[in-house]
Protein backbone atom coordinates (compact mmCIF):
# COMPACT_ATOMS: atom_id res chain seq x y z
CA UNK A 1 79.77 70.87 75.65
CA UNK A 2 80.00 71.81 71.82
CA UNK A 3 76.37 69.79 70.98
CA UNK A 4 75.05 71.56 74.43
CA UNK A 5 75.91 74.59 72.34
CA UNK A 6 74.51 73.60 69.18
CA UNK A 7 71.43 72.51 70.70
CA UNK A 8 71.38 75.87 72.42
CA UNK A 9 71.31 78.08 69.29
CA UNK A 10 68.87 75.48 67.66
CA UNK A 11 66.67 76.08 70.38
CA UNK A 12 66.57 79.83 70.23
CA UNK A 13 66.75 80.01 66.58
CA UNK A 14 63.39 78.15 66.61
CA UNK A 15 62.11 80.03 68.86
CA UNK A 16 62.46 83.51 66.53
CA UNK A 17 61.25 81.42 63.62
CA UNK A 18 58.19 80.04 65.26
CA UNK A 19 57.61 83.81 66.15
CA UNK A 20 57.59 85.13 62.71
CA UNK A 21 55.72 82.21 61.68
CA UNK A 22 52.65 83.15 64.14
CA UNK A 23 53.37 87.01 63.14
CA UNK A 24 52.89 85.92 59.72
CA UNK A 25 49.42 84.18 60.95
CA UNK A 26 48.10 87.14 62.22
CA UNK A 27 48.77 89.58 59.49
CA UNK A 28 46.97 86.48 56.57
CA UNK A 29 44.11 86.16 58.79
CA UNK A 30 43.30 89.80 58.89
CA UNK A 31 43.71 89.92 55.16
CA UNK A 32 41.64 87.06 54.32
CA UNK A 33 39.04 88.05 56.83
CA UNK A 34 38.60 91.32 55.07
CA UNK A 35 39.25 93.33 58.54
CA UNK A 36 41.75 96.03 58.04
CA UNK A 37 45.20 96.39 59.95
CA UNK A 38 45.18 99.00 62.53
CA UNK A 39 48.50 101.77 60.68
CA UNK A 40 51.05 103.27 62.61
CA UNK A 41 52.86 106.23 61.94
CA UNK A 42 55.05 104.91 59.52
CA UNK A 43 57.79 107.60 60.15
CA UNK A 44 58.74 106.84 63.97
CA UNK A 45 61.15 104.62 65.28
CA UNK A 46 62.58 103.02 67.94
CA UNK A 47 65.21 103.98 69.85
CA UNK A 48 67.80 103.29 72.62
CA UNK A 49 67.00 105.78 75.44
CA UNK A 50 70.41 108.29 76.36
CA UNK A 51 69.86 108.48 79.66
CA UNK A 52 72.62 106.83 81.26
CA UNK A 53 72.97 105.40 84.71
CA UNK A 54 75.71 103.30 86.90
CA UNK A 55 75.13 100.48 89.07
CA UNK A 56 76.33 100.34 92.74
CA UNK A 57 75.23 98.09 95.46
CA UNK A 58 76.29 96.14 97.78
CA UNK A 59 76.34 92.96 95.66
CA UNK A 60 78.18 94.99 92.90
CA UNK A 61 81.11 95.97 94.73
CA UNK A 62 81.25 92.63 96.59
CA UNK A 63 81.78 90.86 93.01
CA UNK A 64 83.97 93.51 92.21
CA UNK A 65 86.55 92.93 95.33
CA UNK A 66 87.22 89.72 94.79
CA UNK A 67 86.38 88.44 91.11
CA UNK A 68 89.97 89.10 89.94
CA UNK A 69 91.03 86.27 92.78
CA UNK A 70 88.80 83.84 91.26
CA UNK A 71 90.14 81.49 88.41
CA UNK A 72 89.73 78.55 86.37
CA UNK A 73 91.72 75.15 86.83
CA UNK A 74 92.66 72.69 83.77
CA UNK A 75 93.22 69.72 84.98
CA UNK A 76 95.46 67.83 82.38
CA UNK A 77 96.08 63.79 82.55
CA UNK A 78 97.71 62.01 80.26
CA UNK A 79 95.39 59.85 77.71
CA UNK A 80 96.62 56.55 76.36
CA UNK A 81 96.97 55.92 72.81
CA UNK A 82 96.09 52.72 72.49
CA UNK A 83 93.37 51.31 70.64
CA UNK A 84 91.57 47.71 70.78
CA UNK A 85 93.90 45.79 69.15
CA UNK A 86 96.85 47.46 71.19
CA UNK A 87 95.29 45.32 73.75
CA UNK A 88 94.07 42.39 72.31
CA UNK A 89 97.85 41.58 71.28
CA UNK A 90 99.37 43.11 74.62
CA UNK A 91 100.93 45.89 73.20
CA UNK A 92 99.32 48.51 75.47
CA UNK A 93 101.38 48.47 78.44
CA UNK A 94 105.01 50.48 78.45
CA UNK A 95 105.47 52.04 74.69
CA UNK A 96 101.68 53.53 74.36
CA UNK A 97 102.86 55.41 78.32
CA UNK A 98 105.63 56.94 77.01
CA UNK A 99 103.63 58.39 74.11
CA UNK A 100 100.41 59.63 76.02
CA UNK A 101 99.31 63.16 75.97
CA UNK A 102 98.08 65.39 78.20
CA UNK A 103 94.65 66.06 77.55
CA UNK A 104 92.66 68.31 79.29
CA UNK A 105 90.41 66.05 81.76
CA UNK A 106 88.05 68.84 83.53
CA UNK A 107 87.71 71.94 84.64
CA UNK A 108 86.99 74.18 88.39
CA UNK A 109 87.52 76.84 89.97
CA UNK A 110 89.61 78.47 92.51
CA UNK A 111 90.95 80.99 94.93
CA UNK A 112 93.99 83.05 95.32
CA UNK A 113 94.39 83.67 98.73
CA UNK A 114 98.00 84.58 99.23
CA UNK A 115 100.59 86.04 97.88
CA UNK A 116 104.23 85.55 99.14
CA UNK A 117 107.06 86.08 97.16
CA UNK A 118 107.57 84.79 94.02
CA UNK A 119 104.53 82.46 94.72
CA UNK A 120 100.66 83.08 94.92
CA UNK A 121 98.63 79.99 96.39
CA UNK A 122 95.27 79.03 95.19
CA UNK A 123 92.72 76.90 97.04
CA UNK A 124 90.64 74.62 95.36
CA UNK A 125 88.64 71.24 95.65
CA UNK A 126 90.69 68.18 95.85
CA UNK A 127 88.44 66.56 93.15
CA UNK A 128 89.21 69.00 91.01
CA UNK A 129 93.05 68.27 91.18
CA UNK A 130 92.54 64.48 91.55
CA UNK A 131 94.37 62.35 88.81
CA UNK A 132 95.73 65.53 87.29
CA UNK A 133 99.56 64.44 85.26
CA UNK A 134 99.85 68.79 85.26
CA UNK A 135 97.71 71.96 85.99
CA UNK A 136 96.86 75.24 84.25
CA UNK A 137 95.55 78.90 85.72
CA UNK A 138 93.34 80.87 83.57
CA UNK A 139 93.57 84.19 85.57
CA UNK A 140 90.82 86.29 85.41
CA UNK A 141 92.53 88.40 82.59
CA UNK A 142 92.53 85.21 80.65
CA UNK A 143 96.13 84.54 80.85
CA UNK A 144 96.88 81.26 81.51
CA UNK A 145 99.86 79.87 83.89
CA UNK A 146 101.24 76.55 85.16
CA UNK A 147 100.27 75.33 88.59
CA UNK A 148 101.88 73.46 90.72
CA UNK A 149 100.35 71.40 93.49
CA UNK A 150 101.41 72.10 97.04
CA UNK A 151 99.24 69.73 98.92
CA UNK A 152 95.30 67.87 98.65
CA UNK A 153 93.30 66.08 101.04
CA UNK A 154 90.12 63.73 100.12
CA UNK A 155 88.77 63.78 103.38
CA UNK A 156 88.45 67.10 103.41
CA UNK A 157 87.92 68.02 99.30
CA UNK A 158 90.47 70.52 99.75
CA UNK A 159 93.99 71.48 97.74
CA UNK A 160 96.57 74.22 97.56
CA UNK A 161 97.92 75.23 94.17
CA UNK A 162 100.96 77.46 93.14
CA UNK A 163 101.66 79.69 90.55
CA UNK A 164 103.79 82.39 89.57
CA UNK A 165 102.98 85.54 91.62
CA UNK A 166 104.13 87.50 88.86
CA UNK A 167 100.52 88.28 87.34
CA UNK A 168 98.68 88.28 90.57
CA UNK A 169 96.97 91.58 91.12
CA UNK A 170 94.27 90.71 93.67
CA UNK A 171 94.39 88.59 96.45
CA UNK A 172 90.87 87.57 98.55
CA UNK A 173 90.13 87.91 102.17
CA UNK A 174 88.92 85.39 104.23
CA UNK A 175 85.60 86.30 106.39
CA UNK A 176 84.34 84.30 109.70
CA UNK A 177 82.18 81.98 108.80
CA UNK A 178 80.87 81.32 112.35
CA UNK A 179 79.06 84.73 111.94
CA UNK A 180 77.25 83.79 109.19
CA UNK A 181 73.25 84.27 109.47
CA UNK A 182 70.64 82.12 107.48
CA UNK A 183 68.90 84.57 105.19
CA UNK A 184 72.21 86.93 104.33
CA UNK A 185 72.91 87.38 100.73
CA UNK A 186 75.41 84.88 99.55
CA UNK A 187 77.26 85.18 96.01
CA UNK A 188 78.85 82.24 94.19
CA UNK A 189 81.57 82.93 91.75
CA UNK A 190 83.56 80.63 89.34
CA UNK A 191 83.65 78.46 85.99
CA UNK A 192 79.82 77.02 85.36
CA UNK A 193 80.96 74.68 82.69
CA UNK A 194 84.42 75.67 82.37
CA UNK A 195 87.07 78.42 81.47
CA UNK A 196 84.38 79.29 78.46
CA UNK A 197 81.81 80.52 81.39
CA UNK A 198 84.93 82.06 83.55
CA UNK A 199 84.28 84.71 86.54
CA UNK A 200 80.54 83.95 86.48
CA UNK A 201 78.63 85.37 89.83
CA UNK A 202 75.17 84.15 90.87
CA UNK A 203 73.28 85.14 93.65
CA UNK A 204 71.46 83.47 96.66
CA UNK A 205 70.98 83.55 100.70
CA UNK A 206 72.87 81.40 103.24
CA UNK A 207 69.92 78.45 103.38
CA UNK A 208 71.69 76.50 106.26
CA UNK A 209 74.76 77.13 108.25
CA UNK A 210 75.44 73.61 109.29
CA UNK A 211 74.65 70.77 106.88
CA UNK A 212 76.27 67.05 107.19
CA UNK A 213 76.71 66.49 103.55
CA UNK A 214 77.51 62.36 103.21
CA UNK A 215 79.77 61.23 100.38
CA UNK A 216 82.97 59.15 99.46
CA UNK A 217 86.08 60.08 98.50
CA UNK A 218 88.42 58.41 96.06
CA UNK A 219 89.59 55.67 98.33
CA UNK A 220 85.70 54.72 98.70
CA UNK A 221 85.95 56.60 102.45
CA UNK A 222 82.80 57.70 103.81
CA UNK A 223 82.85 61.44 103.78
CA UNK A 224 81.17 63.49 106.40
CA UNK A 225 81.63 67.18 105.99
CA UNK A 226 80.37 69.87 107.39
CA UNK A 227 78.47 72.68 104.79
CA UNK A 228 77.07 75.62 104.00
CA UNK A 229 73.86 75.75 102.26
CA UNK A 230 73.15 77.93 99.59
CA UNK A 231 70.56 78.28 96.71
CA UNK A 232 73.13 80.34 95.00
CA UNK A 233 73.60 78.54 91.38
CA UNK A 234 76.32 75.64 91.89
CA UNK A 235 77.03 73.50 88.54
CA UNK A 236 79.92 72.13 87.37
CA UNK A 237 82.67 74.01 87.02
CA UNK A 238 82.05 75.86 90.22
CA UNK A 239 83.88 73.81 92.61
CA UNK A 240 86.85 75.43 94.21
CA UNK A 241 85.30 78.70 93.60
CA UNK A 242 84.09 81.56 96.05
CA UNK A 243 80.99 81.71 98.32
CA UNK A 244 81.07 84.91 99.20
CA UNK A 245 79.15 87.20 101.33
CA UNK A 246 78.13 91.44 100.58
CA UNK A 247 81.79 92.50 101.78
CA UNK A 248 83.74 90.30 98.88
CA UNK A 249 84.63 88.37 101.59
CA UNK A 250 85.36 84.37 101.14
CA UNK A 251 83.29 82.61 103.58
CA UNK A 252 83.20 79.56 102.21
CA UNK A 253 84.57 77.24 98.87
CA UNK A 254 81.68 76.14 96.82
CA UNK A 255 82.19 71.92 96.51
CA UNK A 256 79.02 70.30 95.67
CA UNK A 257 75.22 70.55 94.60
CA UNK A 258 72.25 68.15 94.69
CA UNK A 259 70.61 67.97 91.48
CA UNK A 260 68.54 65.01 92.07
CA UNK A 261 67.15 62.68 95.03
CA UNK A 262 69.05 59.71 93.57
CA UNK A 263 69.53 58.17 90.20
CA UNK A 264 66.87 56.28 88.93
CA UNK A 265 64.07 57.77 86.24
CA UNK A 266 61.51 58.46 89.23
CA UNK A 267 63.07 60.41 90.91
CA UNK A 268 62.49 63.97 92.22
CA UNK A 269 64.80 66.93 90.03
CA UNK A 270 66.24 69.04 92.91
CA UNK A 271 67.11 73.47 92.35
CA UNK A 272 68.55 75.95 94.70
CA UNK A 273 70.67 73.08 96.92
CA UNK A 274 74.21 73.82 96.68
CA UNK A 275 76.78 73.13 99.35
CA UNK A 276 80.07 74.92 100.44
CA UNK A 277 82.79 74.37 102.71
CA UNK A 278 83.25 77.11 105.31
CA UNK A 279 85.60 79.59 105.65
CA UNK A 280 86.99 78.72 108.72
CA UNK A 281 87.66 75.21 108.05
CA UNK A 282 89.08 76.24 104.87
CA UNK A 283 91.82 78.50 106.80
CA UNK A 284 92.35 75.64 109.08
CA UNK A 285 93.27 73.32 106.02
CA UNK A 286 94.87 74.76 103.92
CA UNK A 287 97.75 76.25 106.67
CA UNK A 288 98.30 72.13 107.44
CA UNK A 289 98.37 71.72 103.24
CA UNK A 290 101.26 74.55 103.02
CA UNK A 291 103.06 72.99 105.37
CA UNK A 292 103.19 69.51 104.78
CA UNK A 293 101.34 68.51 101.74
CA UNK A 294 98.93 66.24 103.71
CA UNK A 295 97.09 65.99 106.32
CA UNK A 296 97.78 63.04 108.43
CA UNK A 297 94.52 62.25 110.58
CA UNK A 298 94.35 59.18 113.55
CA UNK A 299 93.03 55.74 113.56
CA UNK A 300 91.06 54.62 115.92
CA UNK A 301 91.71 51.00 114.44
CA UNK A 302 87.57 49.45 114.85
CA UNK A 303 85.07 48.74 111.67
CA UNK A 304 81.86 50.17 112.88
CA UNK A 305 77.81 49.93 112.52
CA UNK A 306 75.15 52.34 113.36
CA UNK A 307 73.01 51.19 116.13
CA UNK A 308 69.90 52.71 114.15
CA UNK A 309 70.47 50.34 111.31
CA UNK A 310 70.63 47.47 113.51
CA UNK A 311 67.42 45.38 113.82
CA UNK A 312 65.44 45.59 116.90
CA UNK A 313 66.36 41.68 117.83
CA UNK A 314 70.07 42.35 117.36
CA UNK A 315 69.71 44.99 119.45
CA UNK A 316 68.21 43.09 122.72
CA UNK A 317 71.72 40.63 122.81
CA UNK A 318 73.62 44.43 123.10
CA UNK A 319 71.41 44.70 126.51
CA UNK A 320 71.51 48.47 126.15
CA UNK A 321 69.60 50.65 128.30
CA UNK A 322 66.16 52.03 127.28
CA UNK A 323 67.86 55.46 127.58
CA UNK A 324 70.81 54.65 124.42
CA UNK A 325 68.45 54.75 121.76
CA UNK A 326 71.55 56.08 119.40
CA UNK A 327 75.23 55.46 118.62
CA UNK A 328 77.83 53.32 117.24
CA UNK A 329 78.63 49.62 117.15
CA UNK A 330 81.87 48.29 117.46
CA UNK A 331 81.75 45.55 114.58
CA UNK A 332 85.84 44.26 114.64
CA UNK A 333 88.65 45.71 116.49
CA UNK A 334 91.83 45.63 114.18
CA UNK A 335 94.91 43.58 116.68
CA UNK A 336 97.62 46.64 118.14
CA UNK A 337 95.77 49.14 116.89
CA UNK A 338 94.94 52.01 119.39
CA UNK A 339 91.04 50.76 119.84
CA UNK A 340 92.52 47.32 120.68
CA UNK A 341 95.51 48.77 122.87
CA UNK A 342 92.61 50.60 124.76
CA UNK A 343 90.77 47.58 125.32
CA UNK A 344 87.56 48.22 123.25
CA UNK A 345 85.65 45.16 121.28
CA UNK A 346 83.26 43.69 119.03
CA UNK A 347 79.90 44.91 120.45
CA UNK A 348 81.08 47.61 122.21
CA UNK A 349 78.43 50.85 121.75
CA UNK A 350 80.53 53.88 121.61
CA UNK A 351 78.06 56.99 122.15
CA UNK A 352 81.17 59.75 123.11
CA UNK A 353 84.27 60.93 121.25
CA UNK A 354 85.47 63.00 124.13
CA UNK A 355 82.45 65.19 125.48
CA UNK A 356 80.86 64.99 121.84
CA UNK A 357 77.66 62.35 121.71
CA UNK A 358 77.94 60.52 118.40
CA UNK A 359 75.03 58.53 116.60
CA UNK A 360 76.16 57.32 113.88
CA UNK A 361 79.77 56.46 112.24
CA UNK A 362 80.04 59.67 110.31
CA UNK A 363 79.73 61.57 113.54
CA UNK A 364 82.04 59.45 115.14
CA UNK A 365 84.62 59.87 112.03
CA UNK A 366 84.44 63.60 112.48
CA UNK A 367 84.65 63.80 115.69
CA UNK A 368 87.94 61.59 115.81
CA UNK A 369 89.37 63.63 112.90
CA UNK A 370 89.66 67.31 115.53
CA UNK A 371 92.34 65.04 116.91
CA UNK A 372 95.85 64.59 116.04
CA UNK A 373 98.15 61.38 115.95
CA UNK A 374 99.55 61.09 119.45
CA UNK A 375 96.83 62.72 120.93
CA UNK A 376 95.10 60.96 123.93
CA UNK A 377 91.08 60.12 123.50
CA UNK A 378 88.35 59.76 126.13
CA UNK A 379 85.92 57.03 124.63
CA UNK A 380 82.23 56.52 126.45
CA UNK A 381 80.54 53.55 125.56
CA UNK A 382 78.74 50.43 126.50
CA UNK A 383 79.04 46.66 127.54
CA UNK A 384 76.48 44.60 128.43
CA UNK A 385 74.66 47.16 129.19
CA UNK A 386 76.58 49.26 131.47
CA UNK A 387 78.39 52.37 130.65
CA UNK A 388 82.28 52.94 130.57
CA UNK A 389 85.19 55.02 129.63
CA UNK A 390 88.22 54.25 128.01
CA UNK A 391 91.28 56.82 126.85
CA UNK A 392 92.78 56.04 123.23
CA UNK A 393 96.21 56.98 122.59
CA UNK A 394 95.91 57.86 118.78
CA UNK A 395 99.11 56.35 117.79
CA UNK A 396 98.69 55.45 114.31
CA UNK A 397 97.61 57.72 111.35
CA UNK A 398 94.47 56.67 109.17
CA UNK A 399 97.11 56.05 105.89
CA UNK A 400 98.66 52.99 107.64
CA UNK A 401 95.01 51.44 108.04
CA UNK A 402 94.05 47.79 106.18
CA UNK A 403 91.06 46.48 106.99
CA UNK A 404 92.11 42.71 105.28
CA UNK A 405 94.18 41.54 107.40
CA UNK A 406 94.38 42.63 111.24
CA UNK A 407 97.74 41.10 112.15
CA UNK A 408 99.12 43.00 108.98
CA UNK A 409 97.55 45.82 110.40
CA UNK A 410 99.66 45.52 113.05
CA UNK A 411 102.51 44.62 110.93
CA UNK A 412 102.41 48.03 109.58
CA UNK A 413 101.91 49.55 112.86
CA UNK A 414 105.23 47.71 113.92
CA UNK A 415 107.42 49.36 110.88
């Protein structure tokens, strides 16, 4: 961040020299061309005008509501001391642990969204939390506190933090995000780059209301979740912050951006693509995160394809109907589990969770997820070509999952 700086001033600094410099053009080339210099009136001067004028709009007050709820989060982890020959002789294990320091490892944003007691609670992005040894508040007065983590979930990129209510002056309201409209003003607030850049507010419409942003978690899980688009500025730093709309209300927690169409050199630079999770989910979450520090989500106990990515020869031994053009394949059924218990296998085309049509395995994933463990499942899908229904007692949580071994599996089913 420092040589970002550097590079920064270097930039601008050149810029006011290379404007002299072509100032300094101008003025030799008249003199040498023997053309004289248009005067001035030597006695004026510039000045700052005295007429004075405040500010108020909607966006204004909107910031204003709800910027003293936004803050920064440190994330500190503790950083080895060990160097290379620490580890060449084996000597990096147990003694260079107990002398690590906590470093500061990144930077977001968050929320305060309650206040209760002694206690105010902060939402945030769970990969903002992730790894973290201990966490720091800067509050927007620049005071800085120690958080404590209540509860995160990777599935969902959500966590609840908890501080000291002590210094907590503002608290921000929720808004329905399922009244959103695509074109309303939309204001992001947060940390661009860090702390430094704290209780920064850009400005943008709602671009989407309903966007499947794909990507995986920590535990290399495929992530589907549901987003609001916004071309509101979202860089780093921002995540966990406030997407909010012209009442200062939160209506949604800013998570992710798209800065380019992949990774390689060719490809296309993207701007104005940012991605937050609504408001309503958010409320949904973060209830289940105060009250049990996880959320435990059901397994339907099957390692799945999408039919699309099948080719069109695999396809003809399914025997599908011309009308199933779309769903998802049933690739291994794990032994006890609930898919197996149900009496689902290896080919099966599952094209309904419940009464929602899925087409792929991300659709399928979220639409198994609005259930609970214990819950009973209607499953559509087909075999050899004819259609059926099966119901899935959800009996085992997604954490007890291994898809090495099916009779361990089971094994853990059984403890």
């Amino acid at each position: 961040m420092k040589n970002n700086k550097i590079t920064a001033v270097k930039l601008i600094a050149a810029g006011i020299i290379g404007g002299a410099v072509s100032l300094g053009g101008n003025i030799a080339y008249d003199h040498f061309t023997g053309d004289t210099p248009i005067k001035t009136n030597q006695t004026s001067t510039t000045k700052v005008s005295d007429v004075s004028y405040k500010v108020s709009s909607s966006t204004t007050k909107a910031i204003a509501k709800v910027s003293d709820a936004v803050v920064s989060v440190i994330n500190y982890q503790k950083a080895s001391s060990s160097n290379s020959l620490d580890d060449l002789f084996g000597d990096s294990s147990s003694t260079n642990k107990d002398n690590a320091k906590e470093q500061p490892a990144g930077e977001g944003s968050g929320v305060i969204y309650k206040k209760d007691g002694d206690y105010a609670y902060i939402v945030t992005n769970n990969h903002v939390v992730d790894g973290a040894s201990s966490l720091e508040i800067m509050l927007s007065n620049g005071n800085k506190v120690k958080g404590t983590l209540v509860g995160k979930d990777a599935y969902s990129d959500l966590a609840v933090i908890k501080i000291p209510s002590k210094e907590v002056t503002k608290v921000a309201e929720f808004g329905d995000s399922s009244k959103l409209t695509v074109g309303e003003p939309a204001i992001a607030i947060g940390s661009p780059l860090g702390s430094e850049y704290a209780n920064s507010a850009t400005e943008g419409i709602i671009s989407s209301l309903s966007r499947k942003v794909i990507m995986q978690n920590e535990s290399n899980e495929t992530v589907n979740v549901n987003a609001i688009q916004t071309d509101a500025a979202i860089n780093p730093g921002n995540s966990g912050g406030a997407l909010i709309n012209v009442e200062g209300q939160v209506i949604g927690i800013n998570s992710s951006k798209i800065s380019a169409t992949g990774s390689s050199s060719r490809d296309v630079s993207v701007e104005g693509m940012g991605f937050a999770i609504p408001s309503n989910d958010v409320v949904e979450i973060i209830s289940k995160l105060e009250k049990d520090g996880e959320i435990k989500r059901p397994a339907l106990g099957v390692q799945m394809v999408d039919l699309t990515g099948i080719s069109s020869r695999y396809i003809d031994e399914l025997k599908l109907p011309d009308s199933v053009t779309a769903g998802v394949v049933v690739a291994k059924v794990q032994k006890g589990l609930p898919a197996d218990t149900a009496g689902l296998k290896k080919y099966d085309v599952i094209t309904k969770i419940g009464d929602t049509k899925v087409t792929t395995s991300t659709e399928l994933q979220s639409a198994l997820y609005k259930y609970n463990v214990g819950d009973e499942m209607k499953v559509t899908y087909y075999r050899e070509g004819k259609e059926k229904t099966a119901t899935v007692k959800l009996a085992t949580s997604s954490d007890k999952l291994d898809f090495k071994d099916a009779e361990s599996a089971k094994a853990e089913q059984d403890k």
